[in-house]
Each structure stands twice: as structure tokens, then as C-alpha cells.
Protein backbone atom coordinates (compact mmCIF):
# COMPACT_ATOMS: atom_id res chain seq x y z
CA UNK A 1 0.00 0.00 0.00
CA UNK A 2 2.90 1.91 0.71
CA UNK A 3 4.74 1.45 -2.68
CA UNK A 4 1.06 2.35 -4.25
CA UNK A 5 0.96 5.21 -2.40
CA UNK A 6 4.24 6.85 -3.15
CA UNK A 7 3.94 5.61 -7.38
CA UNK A 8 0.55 6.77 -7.91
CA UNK A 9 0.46 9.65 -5.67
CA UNK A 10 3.58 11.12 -5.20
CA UNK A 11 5.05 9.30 -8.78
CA UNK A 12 8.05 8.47 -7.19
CA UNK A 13 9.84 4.91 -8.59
CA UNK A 14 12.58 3.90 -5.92
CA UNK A 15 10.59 3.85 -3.38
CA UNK A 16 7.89 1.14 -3.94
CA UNK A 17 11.18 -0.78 -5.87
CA UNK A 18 12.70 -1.07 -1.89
CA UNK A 19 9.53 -1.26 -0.75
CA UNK A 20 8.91 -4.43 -2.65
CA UNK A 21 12.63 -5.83 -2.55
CA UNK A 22 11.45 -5.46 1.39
CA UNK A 23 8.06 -7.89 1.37
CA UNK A 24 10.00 -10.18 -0.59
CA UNK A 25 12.86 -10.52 1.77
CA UNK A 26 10.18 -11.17 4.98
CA UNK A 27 8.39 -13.37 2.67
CA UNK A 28 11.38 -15.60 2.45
CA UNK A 29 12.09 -15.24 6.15
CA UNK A 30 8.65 -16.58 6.56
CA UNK A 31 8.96 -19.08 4.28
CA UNK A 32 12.44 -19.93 5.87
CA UNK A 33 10.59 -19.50 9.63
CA UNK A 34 7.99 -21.65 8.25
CA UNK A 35 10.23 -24.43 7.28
CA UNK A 36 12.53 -24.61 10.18
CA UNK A 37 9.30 -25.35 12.33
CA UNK A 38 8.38 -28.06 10.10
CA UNK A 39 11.55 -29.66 10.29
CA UNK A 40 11.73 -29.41 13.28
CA UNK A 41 8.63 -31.29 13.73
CA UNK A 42 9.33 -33.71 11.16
CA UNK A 43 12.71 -34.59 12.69
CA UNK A 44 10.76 -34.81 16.01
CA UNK A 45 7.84 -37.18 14.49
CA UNK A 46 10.76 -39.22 12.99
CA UNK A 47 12.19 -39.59 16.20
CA UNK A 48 9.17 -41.34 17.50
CA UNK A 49 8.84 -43.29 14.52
CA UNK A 50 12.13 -44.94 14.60
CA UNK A 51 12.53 -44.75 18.50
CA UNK A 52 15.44 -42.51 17.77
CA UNK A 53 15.28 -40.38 21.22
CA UNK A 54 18.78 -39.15 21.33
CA UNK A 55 18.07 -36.10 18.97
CA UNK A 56 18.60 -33.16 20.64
CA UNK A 57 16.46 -29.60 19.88
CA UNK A 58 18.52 -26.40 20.19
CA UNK A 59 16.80 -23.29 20.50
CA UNK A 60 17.72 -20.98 17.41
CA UNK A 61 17.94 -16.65 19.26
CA UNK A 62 16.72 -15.77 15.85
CA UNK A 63 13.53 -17.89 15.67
CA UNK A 64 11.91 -15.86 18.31
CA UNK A 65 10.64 -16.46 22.29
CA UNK A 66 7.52 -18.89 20.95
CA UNK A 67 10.01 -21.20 19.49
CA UNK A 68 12.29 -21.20 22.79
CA UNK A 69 8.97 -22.80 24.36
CA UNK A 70 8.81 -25.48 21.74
CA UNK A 71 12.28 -26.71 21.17
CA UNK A 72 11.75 -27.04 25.35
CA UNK A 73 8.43 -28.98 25.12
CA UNK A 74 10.13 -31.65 22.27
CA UNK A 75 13.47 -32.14 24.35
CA UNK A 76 10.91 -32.64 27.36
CA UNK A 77 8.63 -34.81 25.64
CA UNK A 78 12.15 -36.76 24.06
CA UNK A 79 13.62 -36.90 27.25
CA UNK A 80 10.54 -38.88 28.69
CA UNK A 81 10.38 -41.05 25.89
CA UNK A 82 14.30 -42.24 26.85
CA UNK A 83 13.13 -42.51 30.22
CA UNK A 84 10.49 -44.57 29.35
CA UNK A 85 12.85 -46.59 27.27
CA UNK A 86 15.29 -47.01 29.62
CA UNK A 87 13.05 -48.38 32.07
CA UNK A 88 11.64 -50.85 29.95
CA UNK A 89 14.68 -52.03 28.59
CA UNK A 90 15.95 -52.64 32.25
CA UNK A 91 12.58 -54.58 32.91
CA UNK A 92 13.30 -56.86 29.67
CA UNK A 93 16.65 -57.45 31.09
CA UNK A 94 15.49 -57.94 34.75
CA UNK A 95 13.14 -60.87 33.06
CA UNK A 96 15.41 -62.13 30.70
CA UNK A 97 17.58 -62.78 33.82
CA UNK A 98 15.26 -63.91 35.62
CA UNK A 99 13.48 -66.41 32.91
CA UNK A 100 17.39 -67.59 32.64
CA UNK A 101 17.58 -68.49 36.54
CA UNK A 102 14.26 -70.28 36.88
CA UNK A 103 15.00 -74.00 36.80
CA UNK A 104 11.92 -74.60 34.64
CA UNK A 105 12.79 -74.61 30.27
CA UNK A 106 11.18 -71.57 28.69
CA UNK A 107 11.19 -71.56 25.00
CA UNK A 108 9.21 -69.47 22.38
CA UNK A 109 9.03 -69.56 18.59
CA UNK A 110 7.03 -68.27 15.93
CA UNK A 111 4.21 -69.35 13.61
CA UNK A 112 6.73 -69.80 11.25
CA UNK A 113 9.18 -72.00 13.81
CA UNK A 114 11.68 -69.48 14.35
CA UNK A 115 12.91 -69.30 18.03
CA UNK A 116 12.79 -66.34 20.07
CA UNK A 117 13.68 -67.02 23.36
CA UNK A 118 15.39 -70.02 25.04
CA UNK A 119 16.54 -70.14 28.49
CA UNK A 120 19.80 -72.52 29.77
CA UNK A 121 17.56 -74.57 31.69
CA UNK A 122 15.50 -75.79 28.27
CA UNK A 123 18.84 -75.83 26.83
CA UNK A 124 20.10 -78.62 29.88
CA UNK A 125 16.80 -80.51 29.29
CA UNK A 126 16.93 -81.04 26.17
CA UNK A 127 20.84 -81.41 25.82
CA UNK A 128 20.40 -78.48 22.81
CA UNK A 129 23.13 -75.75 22.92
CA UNK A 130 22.16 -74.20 19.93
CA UNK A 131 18.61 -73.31 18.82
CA UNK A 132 17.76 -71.15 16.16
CA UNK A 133 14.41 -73.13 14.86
CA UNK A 134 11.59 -75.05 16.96
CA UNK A 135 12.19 -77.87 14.36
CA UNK A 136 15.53 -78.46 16.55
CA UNK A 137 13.64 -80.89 18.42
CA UNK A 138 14.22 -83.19 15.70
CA UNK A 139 17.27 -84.21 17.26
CA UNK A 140 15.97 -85.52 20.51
CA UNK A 141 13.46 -87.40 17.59
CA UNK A 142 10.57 -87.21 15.02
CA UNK A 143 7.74 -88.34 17.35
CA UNK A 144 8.74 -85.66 19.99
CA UNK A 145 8.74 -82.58 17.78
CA UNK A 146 4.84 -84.02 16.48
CA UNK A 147 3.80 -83.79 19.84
CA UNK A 148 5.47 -80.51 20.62
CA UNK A 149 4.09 -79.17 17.89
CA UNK A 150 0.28 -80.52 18.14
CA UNK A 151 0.08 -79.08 21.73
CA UNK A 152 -2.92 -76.53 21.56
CA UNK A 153 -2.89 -73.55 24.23
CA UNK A 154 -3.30 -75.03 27.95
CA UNK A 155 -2.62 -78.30 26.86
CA UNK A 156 -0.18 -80.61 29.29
CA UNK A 157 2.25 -83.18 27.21
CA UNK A 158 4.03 -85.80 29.56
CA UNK A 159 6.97 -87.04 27.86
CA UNK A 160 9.53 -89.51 28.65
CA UNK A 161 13.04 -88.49 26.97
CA UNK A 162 14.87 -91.08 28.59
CA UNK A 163 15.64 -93.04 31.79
CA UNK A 164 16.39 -90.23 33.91
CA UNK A 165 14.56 -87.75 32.42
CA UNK A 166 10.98 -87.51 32.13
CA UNK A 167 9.16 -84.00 30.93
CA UNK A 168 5.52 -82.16 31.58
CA UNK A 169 5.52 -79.84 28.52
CA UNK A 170 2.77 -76.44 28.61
CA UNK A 171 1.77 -74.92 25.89
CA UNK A 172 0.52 -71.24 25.52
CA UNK A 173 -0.20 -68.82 22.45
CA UNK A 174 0.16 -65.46 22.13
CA UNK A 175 0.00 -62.46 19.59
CA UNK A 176 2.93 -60.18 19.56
CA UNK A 177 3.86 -57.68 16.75
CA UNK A 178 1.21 -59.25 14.58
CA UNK A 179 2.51 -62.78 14.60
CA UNK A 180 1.34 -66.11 16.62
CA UNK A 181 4.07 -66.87 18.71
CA UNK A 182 3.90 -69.70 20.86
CA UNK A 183 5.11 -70.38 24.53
CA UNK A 184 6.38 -73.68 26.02
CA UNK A 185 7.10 -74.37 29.43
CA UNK A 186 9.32 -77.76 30.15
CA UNK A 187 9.57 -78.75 33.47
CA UNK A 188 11.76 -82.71 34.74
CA UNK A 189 8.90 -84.36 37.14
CA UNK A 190 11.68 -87.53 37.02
CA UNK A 191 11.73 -87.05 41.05
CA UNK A 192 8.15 -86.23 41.75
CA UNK A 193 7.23 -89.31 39.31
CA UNK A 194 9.78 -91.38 41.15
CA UNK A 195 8.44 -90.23 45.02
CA UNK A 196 4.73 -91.16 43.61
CA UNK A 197 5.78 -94.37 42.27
CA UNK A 198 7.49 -95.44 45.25
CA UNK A 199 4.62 -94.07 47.45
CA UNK A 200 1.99 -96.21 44.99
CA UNK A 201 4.26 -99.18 45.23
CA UNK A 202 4.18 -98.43 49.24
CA UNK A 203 0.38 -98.50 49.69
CA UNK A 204 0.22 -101.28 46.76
CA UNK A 205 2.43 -103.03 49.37
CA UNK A 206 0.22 -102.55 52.24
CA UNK A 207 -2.85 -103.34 50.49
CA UNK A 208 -1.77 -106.46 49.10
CA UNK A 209 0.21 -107.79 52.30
CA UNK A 210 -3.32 -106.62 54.01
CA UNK A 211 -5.39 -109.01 51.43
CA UNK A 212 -2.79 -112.13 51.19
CA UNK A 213 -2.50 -111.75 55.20
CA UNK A 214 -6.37 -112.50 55.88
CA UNK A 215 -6.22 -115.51 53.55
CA UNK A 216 -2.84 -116.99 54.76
CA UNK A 217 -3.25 -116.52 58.27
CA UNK A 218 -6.82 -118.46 58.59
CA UNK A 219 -5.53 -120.85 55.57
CA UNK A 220 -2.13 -121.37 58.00
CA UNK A 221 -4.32 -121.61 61.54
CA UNK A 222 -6.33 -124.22 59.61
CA UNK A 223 -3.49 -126.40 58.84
CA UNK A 224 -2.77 -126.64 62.04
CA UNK A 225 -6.00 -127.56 63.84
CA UNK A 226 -5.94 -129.97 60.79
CA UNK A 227 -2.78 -131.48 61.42
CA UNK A 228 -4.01 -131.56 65.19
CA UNK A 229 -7.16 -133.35 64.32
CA UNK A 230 -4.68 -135.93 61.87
CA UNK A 231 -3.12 -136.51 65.00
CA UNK A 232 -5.35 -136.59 67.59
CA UNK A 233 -8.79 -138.67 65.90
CA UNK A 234 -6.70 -140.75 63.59
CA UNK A 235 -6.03 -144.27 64.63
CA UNK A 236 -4.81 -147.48 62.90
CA UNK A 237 -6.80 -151.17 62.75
CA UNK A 238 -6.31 -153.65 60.67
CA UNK A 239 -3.77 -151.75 58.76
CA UNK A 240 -6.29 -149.17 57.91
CA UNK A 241 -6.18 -145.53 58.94
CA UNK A 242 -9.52 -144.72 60.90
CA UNK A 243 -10.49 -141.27 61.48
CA UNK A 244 -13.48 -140.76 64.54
CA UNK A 245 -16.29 -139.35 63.18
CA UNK A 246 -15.81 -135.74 64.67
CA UNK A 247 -12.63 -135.53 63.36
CA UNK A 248 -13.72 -136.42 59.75
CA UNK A 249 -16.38 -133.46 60.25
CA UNK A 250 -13.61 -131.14 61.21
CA UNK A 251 -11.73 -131.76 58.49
CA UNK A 252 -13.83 -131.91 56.11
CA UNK A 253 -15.13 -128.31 57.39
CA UNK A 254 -11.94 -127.25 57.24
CA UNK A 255 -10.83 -127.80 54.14
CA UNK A 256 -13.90 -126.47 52.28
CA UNK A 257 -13.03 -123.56 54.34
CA UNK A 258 -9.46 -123.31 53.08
CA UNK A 259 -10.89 -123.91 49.31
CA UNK A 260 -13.12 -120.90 50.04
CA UNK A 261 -9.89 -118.57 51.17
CA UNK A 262 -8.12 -119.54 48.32
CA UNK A 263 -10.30 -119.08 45.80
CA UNK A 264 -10.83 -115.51 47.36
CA UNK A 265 -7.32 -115.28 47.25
CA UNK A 266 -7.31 -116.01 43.61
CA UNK A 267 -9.66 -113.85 42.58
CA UNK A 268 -8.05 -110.48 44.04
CA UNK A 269 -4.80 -111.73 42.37
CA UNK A 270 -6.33 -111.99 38.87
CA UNK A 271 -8.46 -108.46 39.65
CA UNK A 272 -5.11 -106.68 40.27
CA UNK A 273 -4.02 -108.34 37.24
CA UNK A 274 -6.66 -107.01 35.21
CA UNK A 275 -5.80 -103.48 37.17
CA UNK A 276 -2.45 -103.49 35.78
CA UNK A 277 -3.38 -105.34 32.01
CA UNK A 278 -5.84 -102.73 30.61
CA UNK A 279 -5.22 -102.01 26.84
CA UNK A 280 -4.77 -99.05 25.12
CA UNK A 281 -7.81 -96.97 24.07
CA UNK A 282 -8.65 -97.40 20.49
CA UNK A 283 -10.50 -93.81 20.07
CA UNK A 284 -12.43 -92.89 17.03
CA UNK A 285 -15.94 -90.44 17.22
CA UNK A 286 -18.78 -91.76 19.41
CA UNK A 287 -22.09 -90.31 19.42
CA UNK A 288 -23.14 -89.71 22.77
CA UNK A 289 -26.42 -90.20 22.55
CA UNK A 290 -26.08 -94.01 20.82
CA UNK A 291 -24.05 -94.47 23.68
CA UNK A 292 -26.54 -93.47 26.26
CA UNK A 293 -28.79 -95.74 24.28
CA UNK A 294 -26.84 -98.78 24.85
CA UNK A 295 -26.00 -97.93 28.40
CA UNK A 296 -30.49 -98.40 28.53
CA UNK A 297 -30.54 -100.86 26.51
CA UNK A 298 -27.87 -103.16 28.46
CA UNK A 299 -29.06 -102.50 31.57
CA UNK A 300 -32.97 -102.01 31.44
CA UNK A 301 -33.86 -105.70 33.20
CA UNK A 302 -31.68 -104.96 36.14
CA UNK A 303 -32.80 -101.50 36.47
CA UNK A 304 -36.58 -102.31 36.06
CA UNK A 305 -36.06 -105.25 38.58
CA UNK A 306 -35.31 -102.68 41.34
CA UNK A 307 -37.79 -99.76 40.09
CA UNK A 308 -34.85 -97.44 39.03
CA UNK A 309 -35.51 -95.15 36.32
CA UNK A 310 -32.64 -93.59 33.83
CA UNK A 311 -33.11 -90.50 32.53
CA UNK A 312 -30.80 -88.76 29.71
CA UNK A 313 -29.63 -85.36 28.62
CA UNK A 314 -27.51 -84.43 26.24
CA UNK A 315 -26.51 -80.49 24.88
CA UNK A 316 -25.91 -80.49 22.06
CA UNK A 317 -28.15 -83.27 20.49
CA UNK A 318 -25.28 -84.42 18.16
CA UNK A 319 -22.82 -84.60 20.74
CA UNK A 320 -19.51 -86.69 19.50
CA UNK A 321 -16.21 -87.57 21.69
CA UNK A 322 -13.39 -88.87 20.89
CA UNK A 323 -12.99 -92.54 22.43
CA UNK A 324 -13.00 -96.09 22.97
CA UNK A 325 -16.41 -97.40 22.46
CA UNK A 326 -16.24 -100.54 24.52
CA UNK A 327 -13.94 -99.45 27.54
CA UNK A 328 -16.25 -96.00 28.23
CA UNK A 329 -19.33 -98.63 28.32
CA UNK A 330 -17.03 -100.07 30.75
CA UNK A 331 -17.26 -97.38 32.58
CA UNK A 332 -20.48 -96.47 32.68
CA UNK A 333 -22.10 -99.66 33.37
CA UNK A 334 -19.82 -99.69 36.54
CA UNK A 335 -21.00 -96.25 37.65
CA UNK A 336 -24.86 -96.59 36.64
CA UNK A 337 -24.34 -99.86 38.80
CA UNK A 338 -22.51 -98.73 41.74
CA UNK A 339 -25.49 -95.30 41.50
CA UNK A 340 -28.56 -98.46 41.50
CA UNK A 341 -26.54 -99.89 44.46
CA UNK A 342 -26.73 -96.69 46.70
CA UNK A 343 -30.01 -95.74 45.83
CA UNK A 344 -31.77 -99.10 46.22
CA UNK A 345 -33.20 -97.74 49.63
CA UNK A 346 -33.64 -94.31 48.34
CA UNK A 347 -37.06 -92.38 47.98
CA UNK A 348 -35.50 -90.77 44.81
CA UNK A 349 -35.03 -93.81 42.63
CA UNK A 350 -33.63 -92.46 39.50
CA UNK A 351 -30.23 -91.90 37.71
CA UNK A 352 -29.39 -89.75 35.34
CA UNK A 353 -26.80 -89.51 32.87
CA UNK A 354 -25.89 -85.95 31.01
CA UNK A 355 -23.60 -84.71 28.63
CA UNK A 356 -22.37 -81.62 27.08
CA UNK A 357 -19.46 -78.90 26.55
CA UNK A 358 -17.43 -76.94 29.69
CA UNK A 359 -16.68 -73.55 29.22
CA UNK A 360 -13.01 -74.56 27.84
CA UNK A 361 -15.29 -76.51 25.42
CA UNK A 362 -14.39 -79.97 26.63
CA UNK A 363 -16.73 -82.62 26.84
CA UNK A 364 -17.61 -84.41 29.56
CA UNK A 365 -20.26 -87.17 30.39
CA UNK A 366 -21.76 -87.44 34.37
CA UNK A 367 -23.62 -89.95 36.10
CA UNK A 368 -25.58 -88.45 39.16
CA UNK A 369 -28.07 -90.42 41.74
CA UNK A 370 -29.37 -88.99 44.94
CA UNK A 371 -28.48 -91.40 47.18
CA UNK A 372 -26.80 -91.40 50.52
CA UNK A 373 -23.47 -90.11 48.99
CA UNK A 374 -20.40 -90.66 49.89
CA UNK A 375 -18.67 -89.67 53.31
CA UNK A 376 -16.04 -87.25 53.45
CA UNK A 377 -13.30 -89.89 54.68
CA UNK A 378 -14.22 -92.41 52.10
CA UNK A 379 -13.92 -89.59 49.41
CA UNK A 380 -10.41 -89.53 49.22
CA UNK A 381 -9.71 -93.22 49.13
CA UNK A 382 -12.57 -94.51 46.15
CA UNK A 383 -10.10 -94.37 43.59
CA UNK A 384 -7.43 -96.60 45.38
CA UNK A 385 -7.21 -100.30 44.25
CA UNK A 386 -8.85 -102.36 46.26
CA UNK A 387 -10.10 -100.28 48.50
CA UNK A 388 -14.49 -100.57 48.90
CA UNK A 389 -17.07 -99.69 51.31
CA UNK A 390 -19.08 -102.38 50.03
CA UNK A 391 -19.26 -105.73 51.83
CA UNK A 392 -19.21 -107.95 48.42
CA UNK A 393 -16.87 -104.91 46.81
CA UNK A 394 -13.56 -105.72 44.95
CA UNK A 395 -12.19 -102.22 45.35
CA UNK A 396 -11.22 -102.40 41.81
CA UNK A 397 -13.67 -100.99 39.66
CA UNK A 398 -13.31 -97.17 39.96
CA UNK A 399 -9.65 -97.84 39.90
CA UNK A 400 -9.67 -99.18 36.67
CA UNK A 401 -12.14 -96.53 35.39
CA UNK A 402 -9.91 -93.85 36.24
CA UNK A 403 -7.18 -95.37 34.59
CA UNK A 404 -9.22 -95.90 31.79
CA UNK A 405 -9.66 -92.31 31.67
CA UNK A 406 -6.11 -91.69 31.73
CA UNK A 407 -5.06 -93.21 29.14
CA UNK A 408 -7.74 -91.18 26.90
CA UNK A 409 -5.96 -87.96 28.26
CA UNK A 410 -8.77 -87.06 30.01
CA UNK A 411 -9.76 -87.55 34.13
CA UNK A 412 -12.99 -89.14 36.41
CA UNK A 413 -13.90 -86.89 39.02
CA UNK A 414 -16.58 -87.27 41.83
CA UNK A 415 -18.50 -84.67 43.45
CA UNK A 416 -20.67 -85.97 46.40
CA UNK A 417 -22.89 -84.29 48.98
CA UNK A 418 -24.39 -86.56 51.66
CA UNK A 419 -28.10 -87.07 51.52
CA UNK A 420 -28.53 -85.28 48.63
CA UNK A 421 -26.30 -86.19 45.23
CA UNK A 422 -23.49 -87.81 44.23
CA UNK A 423 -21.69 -87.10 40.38
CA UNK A 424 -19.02 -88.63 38.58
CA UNK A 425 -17.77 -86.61 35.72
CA UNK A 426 -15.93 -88.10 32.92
CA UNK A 427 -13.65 -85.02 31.40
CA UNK A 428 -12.45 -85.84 28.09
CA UNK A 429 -9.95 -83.62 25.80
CA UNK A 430 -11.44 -81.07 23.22
């Protein structure tokens, strides 16, 4: 306006000329102003990008007091971003050292099998001082790295490497920078195993001296008064050997009583045989309810005869598991039994049998009466061979169904509440 002012008005040239060289020199500075702050920002968005945070912003005397206040807000704001880093990159370091002290193997790999972290204890384990891909595992051999690599998040793998060593392998999955990585835990339960063995073998002990003692002892106290009887009512005439009348009584009571002890004697030695002789599970996909079905069907007459009803429920209708037809029949024909047992003097004369999904979507099958139930001190014990509150029991049946159950990879639990229900649930694996 200026310039116009002194051409126009006062028709002087040099004047607006300056005036003009003038705008066009703040113009640039602007322009100049203008791209400093952008840099500056750019450099300081870089920063962040690339988790740079050692760049350092200098305040310029010629940019002015507003740009004092913001070279001081991005070192602030860069400053607390190396903070920030510095204390998680201790952290990382105080759990790196950490996950390297811990006696239990750590190792985690990628979707695509490439290890990220392995601690010295997996590394003792496994006897593998190098790992670089999960596909390592190869060494130790084929079967193992299958397994490894078919665990499934929360799944438990027991594994036995060798002699000495025997492994419970967890399995967890996690995202992390967009990629599935997986997490394995490897802990040696060789000792623990060992300490349960010999405690099983222990109480195996105890329970079998118990049984053989209370047929030997009577068998061996019968021999005796036998031998006593031999010798005391057996006589000699006419080169025959007499025996009184009494004494042929006696004996002959004795000895069917001797035949009875050993016969009971037999049959808990060919019960723990079939304890310890139970095959492996042949799984393929059962439907539930066909199984249910035959569970009625085989056990209607006996069920009828004592005016038990069974009742079934199933959700969802088409529920499959993965199994062994005849030794889950096994099973439940033992439980429906032992539930028509304790509920023959019930008022509430039925048993029912349900299935469906948990909320980890396993399924499970249970058997539930309302019978007496069973006592608190008995609870603990039901599932150790041989042992039976019944007076005709074997003490072998739930043994042998938990077993069963363990070699599906799956468990028998029993939830009972006196007087008012009793439920055994059969867990299998998803």
C-alpha cells in the first residue's frame, strides 16, 4: 500500500522498488521461519517413529521467544520417551535374567518355527546348545517334535526323553507384533514321578500284604488244627487208617473252608491283574447319545427289577467324543451300577446320565443319583485299588475306570454331597 501510495500519488519509482525488494525478503524469512518449524517437527515425528530419542532440539535466538517454548516442550517430551525406554529395557533385562535363573525350560518360537527365546535350563533338558528353529527338536526325535508341535494352548504333554529324564511340557499362544508366537514351558517331574511311584508301590504293598494276610493266616491256623485233628482222631486197625467221626467233620469243614480262602485269594490276584493289564484306548468319534442308548438298553432288566428309572440329557443333540467305544461302556455300566446300588433304599429312585461342553469346550459325560453319597473320609480313598465300602466290593472298579480315563488324556472326578447327590464326571480332551 505503501509502494502504491508513493507511485501513484507522489510518482516516485525507488521507493515502492525497496519497498517491494522489502516484502519479498520477509516473505522468504517466513517461508524460511515456516520451514525450520516443520523440520523441526518432522525430525521430532521421525524420532518417534524410529525410537530414535537421542536427537537433541537447540533453540535458534533468531527464531523468536515462541520457538524457545517449543524446542523445550520436544526435548521434554524426548527426554521422557528415553526414560520410558530405559526403564523398559531394564525390565526386559530384569526378566530375561530372571526367565534364565528359573530352573523350569522356557522356550518361544514363531508361527513360522523361528525361536525367540530359550533359556539354559530348556537348553540342559533337552541337551540343545544351539537353537535357532523349533524344528531343533528333531534331534531328541521325530515323534517328539509331532507332539510338541500338536500341543494346543493349555494343553499338558508328559513325555519320557529317557531313563532319567521324564518332561511335563505347557503350551501357551500369544500375539505379539502381529505374529502367533507360541510359549512352552518344560519342566523334569523324574523325582516327583519317582516319590509317587514309590509311594503307589508303598500302599500297593500294604494293600496287598493286608489281602494275602487275611487268607494266609486263617488258611495257615487251619493247617494246624488240621494237622491236630490228623493226629489226635486218627487211629490205625487192621492196617487201615480210621479217622473218629468228629474228626472227619472237622476236616472236612476245614478244608472247604481253606478252598473258600483260596479261591478268594485267587480272585483279588487276577483283579489286580486285570488293574495293571488294561489295553490301550482305540479312540475314534462316538455319538453320545447311541451311547446313552446302549448304556439303557444293556441295563434295562436290572434297572426295572429294582424300580430305578434312567433319565438322559444331552446339549448339544449331536454330541460326539473322541474314544473307545467298549472301555467308556465299561465305565459307565460300573457307575450306573454302583449309583442303582446306593439308591436301592432311596425315595428318589432315579439316575441320570448328562452330557455336554465346559466352558473350555471340553466334553464331559456325568452320572448323578441322589443317594446317601459318599462320606467325606471315604472320598479320598474310592479311587485306590482295592479299597471298597461295600461288603461284596472288589475295590477295583473305579480304579480301573480312572485309569481308563487316563489313558484317553482325560480324568474321572466325583463330586458328592451326603443325603442329597453324588456325580461322577468323565472329562475328556477337546
Amino acid at each position: 500500500m505503501a509502494g502504491a501510495y508513493l507511485y501513484f500519488a507522489l510518482n516516485i519509482i525507488l521507493g515502492p522498488v525497496l519497498l517491494l525488494g522489502l516484502l519479498s525478503l520477509q516473505v522468504i524469512e517466513l517461508i524460511k521461519y515456516n520451514q525450520r518449524t516443520n523440520e523441526k517437527i518432522t525430525r521430532f515425528l521421525e524420532s518417534i517413529q524410529y525410537a530414535d530419542f537421542t536427537s537433541s532440539f537447540t533453540h535458534d535466538s533468531q527464531m523468536g521467544n515462541s520457538y524457545r517454548h517449543l524446542n523445550q516442550a520436544f526435548s521434554k517430551v524426548m527426554e521422557a520417551f528415553r526414560k520410558t525406554r530405559a526403564e523398559k529395557e531394564e525390565q526386559v533385562l530384569f526378566m530375561r535374567i530372571i526367565i534364565q535363573h528359573i530352573n523350569i525350560g522356557i522356550i518361544s518360537y514363531n508361527s513360522e518355527g523361528k525361536i525367540g527365546l530359550v533359556n539354559n535350563a530348556a537348553k540342559h533338558l533337552l541337551q540343545i546348545t544351539q537353537f535357532k528353529d523349533i524344528h531343533d527338536l528333531n534331534r531328541i526325535s521325530p515323534q517328539f517334535l509331532k507332539q510338541i508341535l500338536s500341543l494346543k494352548t493349555g494343553e499338558d504333554l508328559s513325555v519320557k526323553i529317557n531313563d532319567s529324564l521324564h518332561l511335563n511340557i505347557r503350551c501357551t499362544e500369544l500375539k505379539m507384533g502381529g505374529k502367533q508366537w507360541f510359549l512352552l514351558s518344560f519342566q523334569d517331574i523324574s523325582a516327583a514321578l519317582k516319590q509317587q511311584e514309590l509311594d503307589a508301590w508303598q500302599n500297593l504293598t500294604k494293600v496287598l500284604r493286608h489281602e494275602i494276610m487275611n487268607s494266609i493266616t486263617p488258611i495257615a491256623t487251619l493247617v494246624n488244627s488240621l494237622q491236630t485233628i490228623l493226629e489226635e482222631d486218627v487211629y490205625i486197625e487192621n492196617g487201615k487208617h480210621l479217622i473218629l467221626e468228629e474228626g472227619f467233620e472237622d476236616l472236612q469243614e476245614g478244608l472247604k473252608t481253606i478252598s473258600g480262602r483260596s479261591r478268594g485269594l485267587v480272585g483279588f490276584v487276577n483283579a489286580y491283574r486285570d488293574y495293571t493289564s488294561i489295553p490301550e484306548p482305540q479312540k475314534s468319534p462316538l455319538d453320545v447319545r447311541a451311547l446313552f442308548e446302549d448304556i439303557c438298553t444293556l441295563l434295562r432288566d436290572d434297572l426295572e427289577l429294582n424300580q430305578i428309572s434312567l433319565t438322559i440329557e444331552i446339549v448339544p443333540e449331536d454330541l460326539n467324543i473322541m474314544a473307545d467305544k467298549e472301555q467308556i461302556q465299561m465305565i459307565l455300566i460300573n457307575l450306573v451300577k454302583n449309583a442303582r446300588e446306593a439308591i436301592e433304599k432311596s425315595d428318589i429312585k432315579t439316575i441320570q446320565l448328562t452330557a455336554g461342553r465346559t466352558l473350555s469346550n471340553h466334553p464331559y459325560i456325568q452320572v448323578i443319583d441322589q443317594g446317601p453319597g459318599i462320606q467325606a473320609a471315604s472320598l479320598e480313598n474310592i479311587f485306590v485299588p482295592f479299597f471298597t465300602t461295600k461288603n461284596n466290593g472288589s475295590g477295583i472298579g473305579l480304579a480301573i475306570s480312572r485309569q481308563i480315563m487316563n489313558m484317553h488324556r482325560g480324568s474321572l472326578q466325583v463330586h458328592s454331597v451326603p443325603d442329597k447327590e453324588t456325580i461322577f464326571t468323565l472329562l475328556f480332551e477337546s
